[in-house]
N, C-alpha and C. Protein backbone atom coordinates (compact mmCIF):
# COMPACT_ATOMS: atom_id res chain seq x y z
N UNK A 1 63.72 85.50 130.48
CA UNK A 1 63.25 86.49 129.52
C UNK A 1 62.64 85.77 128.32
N UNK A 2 61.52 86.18 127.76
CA UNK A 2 60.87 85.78 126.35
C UNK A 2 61.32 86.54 125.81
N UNK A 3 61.82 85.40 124.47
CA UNK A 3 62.55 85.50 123.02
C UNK A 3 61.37 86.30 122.57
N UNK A 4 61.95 87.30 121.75
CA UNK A 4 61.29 88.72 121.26
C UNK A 4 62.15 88.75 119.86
N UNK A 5 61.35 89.22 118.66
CA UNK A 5 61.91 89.40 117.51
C UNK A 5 61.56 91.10 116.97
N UNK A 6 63.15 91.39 116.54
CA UNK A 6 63.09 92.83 116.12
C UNK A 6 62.16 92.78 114.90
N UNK A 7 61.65 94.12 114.59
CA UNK A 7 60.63 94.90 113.57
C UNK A 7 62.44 94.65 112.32
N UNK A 8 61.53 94.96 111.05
CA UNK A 8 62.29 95.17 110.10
C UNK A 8 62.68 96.78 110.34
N UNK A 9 63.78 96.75 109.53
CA UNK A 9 64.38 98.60 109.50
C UNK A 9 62.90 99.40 108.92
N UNK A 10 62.88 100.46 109.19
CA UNK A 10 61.50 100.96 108.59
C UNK A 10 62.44 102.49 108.53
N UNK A 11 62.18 103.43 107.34
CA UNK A 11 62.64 104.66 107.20
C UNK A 11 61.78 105.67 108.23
N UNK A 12 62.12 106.65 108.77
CA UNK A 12 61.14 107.72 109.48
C UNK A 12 60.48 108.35 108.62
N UNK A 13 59.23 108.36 108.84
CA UNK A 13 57.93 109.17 107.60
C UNK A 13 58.38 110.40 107.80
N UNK A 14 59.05 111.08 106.54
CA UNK A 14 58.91 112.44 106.11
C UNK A 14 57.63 113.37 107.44
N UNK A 15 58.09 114.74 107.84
CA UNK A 15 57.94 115.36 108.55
C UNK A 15 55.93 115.73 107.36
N UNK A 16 56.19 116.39 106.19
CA UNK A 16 55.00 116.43 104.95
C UNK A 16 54.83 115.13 104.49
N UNK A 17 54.97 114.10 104.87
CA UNK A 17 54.53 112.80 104.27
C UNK A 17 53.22 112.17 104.92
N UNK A 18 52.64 112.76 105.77
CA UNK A 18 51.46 112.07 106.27
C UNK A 18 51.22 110.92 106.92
N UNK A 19 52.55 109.78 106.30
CA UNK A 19 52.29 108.95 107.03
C UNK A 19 52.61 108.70 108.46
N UNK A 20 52.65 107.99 109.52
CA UNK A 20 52.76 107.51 111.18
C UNK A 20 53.72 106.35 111.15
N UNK A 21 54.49 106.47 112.20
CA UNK A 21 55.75 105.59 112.45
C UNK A 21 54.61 104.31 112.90
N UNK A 22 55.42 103.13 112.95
CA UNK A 22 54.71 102.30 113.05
C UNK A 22 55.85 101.09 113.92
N UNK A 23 55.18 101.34 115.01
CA UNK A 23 55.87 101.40 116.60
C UNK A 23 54.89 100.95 117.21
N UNK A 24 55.47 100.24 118.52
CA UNK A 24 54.19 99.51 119.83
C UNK A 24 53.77 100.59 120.58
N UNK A 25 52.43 100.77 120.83
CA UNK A 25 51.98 101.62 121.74
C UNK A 25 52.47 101.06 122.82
N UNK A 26 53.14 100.64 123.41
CA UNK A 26 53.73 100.07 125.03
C UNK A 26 54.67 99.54 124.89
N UNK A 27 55.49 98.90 126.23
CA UNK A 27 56.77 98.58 126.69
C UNK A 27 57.90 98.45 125.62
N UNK A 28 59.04 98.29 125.20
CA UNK A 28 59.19 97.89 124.54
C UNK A 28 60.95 98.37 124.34
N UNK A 29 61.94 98.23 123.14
CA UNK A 29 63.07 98.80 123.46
C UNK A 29 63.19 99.18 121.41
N UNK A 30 63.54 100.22 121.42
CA UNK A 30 63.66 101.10 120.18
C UNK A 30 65.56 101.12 119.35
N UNK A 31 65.44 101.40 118.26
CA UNK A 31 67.09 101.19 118.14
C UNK A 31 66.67 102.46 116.99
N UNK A 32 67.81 103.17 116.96
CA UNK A 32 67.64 104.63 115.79
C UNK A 32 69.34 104.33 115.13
N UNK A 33 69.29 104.68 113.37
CA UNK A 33 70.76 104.06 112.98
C UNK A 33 70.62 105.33 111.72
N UNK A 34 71.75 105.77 111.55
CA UNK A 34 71.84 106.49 110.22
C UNK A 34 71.95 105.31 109.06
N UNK A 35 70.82 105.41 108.08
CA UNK A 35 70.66 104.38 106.96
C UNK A 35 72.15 104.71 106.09
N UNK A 36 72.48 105.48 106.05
CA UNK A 36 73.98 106.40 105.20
C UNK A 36 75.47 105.72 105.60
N UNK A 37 75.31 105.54 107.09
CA UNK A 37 76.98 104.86 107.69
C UNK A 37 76.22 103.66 108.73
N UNK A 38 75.26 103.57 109.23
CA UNK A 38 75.09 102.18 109.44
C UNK A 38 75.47 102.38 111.41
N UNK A 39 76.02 103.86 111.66
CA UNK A 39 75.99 104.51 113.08
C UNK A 39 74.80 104.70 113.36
N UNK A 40 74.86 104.12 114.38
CA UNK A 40 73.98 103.91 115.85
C UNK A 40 74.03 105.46 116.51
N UNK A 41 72.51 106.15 116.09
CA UNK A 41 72.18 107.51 116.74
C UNK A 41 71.08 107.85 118.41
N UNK A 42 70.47 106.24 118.32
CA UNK A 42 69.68 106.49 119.79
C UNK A 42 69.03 104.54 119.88
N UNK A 43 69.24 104.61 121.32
CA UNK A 43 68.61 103.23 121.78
C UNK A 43 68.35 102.72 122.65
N UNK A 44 67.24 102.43 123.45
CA UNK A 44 66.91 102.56 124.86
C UNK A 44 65.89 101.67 124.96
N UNK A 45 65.35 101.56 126.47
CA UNK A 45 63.90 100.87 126.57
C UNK A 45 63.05 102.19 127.10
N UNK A 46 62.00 101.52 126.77
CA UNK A 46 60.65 102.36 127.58
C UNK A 46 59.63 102.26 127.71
N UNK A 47 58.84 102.83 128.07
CA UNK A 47 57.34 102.89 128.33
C UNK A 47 56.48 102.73 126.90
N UNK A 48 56.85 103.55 126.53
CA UNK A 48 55.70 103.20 125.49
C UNK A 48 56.94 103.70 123.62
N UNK A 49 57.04 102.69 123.16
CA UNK A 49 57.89 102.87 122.19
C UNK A 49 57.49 104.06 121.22
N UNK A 50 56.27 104.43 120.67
CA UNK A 50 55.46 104.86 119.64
C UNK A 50 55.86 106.27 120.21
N UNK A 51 55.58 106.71 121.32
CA UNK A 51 55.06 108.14 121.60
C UNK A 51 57.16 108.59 121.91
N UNK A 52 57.87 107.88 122.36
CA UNK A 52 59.41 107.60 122.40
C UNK A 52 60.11 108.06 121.15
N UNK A 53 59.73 107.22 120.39
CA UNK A 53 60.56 107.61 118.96
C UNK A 53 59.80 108.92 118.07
N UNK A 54 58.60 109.73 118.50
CA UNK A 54 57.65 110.10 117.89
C UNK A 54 58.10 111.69 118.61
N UNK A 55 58.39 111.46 119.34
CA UNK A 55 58.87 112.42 120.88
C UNK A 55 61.18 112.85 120.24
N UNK A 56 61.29 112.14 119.83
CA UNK A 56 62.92 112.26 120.03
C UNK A 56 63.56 113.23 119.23
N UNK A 57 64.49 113.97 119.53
CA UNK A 57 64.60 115.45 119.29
C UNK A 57 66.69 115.21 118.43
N UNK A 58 66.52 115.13 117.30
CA UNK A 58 67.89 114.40 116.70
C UNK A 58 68.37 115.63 117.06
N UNK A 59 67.93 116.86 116.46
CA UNK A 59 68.93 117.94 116.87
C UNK A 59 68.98 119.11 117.68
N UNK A 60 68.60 118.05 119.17
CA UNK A 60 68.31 119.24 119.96
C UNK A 60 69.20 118.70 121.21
N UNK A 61 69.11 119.08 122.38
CA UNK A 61 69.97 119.03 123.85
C UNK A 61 69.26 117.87 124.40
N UNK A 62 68.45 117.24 124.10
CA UNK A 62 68.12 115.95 125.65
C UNK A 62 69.19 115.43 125.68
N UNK A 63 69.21 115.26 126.98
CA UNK A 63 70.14 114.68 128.02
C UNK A 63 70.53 113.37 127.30
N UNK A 64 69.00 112.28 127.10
CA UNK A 64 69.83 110.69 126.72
C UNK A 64 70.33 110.71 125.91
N UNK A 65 69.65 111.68 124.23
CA UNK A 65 70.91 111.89 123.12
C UNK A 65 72.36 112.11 123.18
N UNK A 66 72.28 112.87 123.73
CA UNK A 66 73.80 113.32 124.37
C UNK A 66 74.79 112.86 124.76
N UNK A 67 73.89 111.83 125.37
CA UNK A 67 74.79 110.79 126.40
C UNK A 67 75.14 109.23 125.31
N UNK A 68 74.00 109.52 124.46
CA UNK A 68 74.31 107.93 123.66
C UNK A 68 75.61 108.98 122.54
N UNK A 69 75.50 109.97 121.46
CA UNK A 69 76.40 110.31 121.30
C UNK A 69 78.22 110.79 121.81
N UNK A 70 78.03 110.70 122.93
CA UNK A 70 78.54 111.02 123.62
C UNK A 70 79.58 112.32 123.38
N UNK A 71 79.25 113.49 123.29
CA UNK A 71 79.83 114.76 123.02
C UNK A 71 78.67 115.54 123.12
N UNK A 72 78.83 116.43 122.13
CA UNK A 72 77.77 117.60 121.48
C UNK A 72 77.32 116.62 120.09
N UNK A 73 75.59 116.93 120.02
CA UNK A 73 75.07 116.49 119.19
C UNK A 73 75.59 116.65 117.71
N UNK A 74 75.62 116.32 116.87
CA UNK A 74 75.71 116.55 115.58
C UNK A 74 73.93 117.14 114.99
N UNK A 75 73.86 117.74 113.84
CA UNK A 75 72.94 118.05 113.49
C UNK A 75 72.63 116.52 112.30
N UNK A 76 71.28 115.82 112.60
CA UNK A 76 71.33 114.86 112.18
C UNK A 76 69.71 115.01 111.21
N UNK A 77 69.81 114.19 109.53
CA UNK A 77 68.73 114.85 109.34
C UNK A 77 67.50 113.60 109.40
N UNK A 78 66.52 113.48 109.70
CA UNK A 78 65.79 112.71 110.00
C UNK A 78 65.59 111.75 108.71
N UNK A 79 65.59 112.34 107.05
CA UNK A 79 65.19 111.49 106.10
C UNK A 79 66.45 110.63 105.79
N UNK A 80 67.40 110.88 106.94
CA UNK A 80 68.81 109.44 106.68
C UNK A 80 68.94 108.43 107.53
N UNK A 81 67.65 108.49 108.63
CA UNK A 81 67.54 107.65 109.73
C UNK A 81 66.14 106.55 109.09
N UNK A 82 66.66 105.63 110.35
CA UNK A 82 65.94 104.49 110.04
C UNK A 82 65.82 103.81 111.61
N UNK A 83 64.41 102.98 111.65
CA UNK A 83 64.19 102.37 113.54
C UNK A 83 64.03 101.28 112.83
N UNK A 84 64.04 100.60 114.41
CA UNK A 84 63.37 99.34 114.33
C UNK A 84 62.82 98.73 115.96
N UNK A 85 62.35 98.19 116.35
CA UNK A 85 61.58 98.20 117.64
C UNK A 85 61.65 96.93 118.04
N UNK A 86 61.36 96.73 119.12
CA UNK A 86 60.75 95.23 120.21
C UNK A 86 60.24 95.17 120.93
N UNK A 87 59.14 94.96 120.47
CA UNK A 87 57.98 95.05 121.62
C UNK A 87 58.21 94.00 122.79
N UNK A 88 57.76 94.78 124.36
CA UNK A 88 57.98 93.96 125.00
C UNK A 88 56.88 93.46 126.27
N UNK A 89 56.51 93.00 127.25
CA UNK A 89 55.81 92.91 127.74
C UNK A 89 55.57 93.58 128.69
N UNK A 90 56.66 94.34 129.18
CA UNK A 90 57.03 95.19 130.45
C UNK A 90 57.94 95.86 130.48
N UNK A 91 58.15 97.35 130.83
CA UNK A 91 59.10 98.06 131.22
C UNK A 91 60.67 97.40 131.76
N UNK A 92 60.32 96.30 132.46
CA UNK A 92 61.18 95.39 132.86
C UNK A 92 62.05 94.56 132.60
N UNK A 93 60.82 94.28 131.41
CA UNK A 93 61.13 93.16 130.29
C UNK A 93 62.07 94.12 128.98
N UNK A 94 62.11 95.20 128.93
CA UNK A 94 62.40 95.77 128.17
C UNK A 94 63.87 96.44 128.46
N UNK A 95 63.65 96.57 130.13
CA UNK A 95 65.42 97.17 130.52
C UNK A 95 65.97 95.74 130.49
N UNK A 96 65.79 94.78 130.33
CA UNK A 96 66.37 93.45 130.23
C UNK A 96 67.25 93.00 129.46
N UNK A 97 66.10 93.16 127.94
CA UNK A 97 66.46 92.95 126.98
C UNK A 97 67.44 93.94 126.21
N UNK A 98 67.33 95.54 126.22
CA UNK A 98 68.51 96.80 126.60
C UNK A 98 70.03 96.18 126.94
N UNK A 99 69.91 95.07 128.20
CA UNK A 99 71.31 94.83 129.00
C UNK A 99 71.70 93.67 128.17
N UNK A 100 70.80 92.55 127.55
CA UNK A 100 71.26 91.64 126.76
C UNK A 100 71.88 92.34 125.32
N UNK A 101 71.16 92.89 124.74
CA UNK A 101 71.58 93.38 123.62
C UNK A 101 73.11 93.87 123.76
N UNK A 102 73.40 94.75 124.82
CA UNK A 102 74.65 95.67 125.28
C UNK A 102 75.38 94.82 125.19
N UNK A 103 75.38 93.69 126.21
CA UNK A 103 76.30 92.51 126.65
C UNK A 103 77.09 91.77 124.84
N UNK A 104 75.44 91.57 124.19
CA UNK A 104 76.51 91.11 123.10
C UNK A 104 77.42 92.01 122.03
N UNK A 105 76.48 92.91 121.95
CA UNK A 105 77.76 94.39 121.33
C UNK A 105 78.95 94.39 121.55
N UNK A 106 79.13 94.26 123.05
CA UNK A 106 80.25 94.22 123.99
C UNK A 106 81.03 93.19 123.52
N UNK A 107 80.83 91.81 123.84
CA UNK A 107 81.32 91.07 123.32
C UNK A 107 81.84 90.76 121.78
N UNK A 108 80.99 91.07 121.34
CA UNK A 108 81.40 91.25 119.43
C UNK A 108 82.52 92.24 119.12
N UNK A 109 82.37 93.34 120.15
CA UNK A 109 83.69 94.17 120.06
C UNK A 109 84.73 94.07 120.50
N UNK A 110 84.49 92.95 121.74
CA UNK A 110 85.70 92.50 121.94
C UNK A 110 86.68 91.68 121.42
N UNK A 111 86.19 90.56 120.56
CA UNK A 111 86.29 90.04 119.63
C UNK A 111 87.28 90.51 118.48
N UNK A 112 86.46 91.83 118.01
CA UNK A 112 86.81 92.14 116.86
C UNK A 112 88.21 92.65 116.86
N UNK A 113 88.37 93.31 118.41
CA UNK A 113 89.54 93.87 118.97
C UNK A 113 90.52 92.97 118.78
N UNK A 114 89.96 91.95 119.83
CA UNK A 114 91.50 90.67 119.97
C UNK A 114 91.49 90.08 118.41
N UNK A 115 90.67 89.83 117.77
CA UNK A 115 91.28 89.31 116.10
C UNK A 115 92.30 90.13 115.43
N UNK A 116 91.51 91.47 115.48
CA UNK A 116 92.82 92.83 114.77
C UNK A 116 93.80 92.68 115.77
N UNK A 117 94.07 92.98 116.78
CA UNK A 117 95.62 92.37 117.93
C UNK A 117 96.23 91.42 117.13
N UNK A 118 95.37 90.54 117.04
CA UNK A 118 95.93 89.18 116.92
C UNK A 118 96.81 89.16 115.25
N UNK A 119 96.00 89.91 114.03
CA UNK A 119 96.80 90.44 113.19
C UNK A 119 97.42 90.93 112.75
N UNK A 120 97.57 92.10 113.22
CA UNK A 120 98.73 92.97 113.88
C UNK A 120 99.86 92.46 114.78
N UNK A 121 99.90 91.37 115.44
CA UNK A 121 101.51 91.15 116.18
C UNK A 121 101.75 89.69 115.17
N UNK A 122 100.58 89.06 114.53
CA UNK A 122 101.20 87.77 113.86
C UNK A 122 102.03 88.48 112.48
């Protein structure tokens, strides 16, 4: 896999603000975070990042929201969110980099787990 560097946090342009998210027209893997608690609201790979995050429905029923929240949605308001992107070379390249990212989450939480264990019985 080619080393890929995330976009800076960028706020979502106001719905009356005129301005355009500023996202890869292609492959690529997207991350959505409430700027307020620093929770992780959507994050995936796909086809085309721009039309993805431009497309995503915070307070409505799609299926992948749902599933990354995992319950019933919360009503979430868009001017407390914040993306950031990685462009990638391929759809491929992009579910790749999705499974690397996971893997170290995973690990960092595991971590964090066995340290608190580990403070808790010392």
């Amino acid at each position: 896999m080619v080393l890929h560097t995330w976009s800076s946090w960028k706020r979502f342009p106001g719905v009356d603000s005129g301005n355009n998210l500023e996202a890869p027209i292609g492959a690529g893997v997207y991350e959505v975070r409430n700027a307020l608690t620093g929770g992780d609201v959507a994050f995936g790979a796909t086809d085309n990042v721009a039309d993805t995050l431009s497309t995503l429905n915070f307070n409505g029923f799609r299926s992948r929201l749902r599933r990354l929240l995992r319950g019933q949605p919360r009503k979430v308001r868009v001017a407390d969110l914040e993306y950031r992107t990685l462009a990638t070379a391929s759809r491929a390249e992009a579910d790749t980099a999705v499974h690397y990212v996971f893997g170290r989450r995973r690990t960092a939480w595991r971590l964090r787990i066995a340290s608190r264990q580990a403070r808790q019985s010392g």
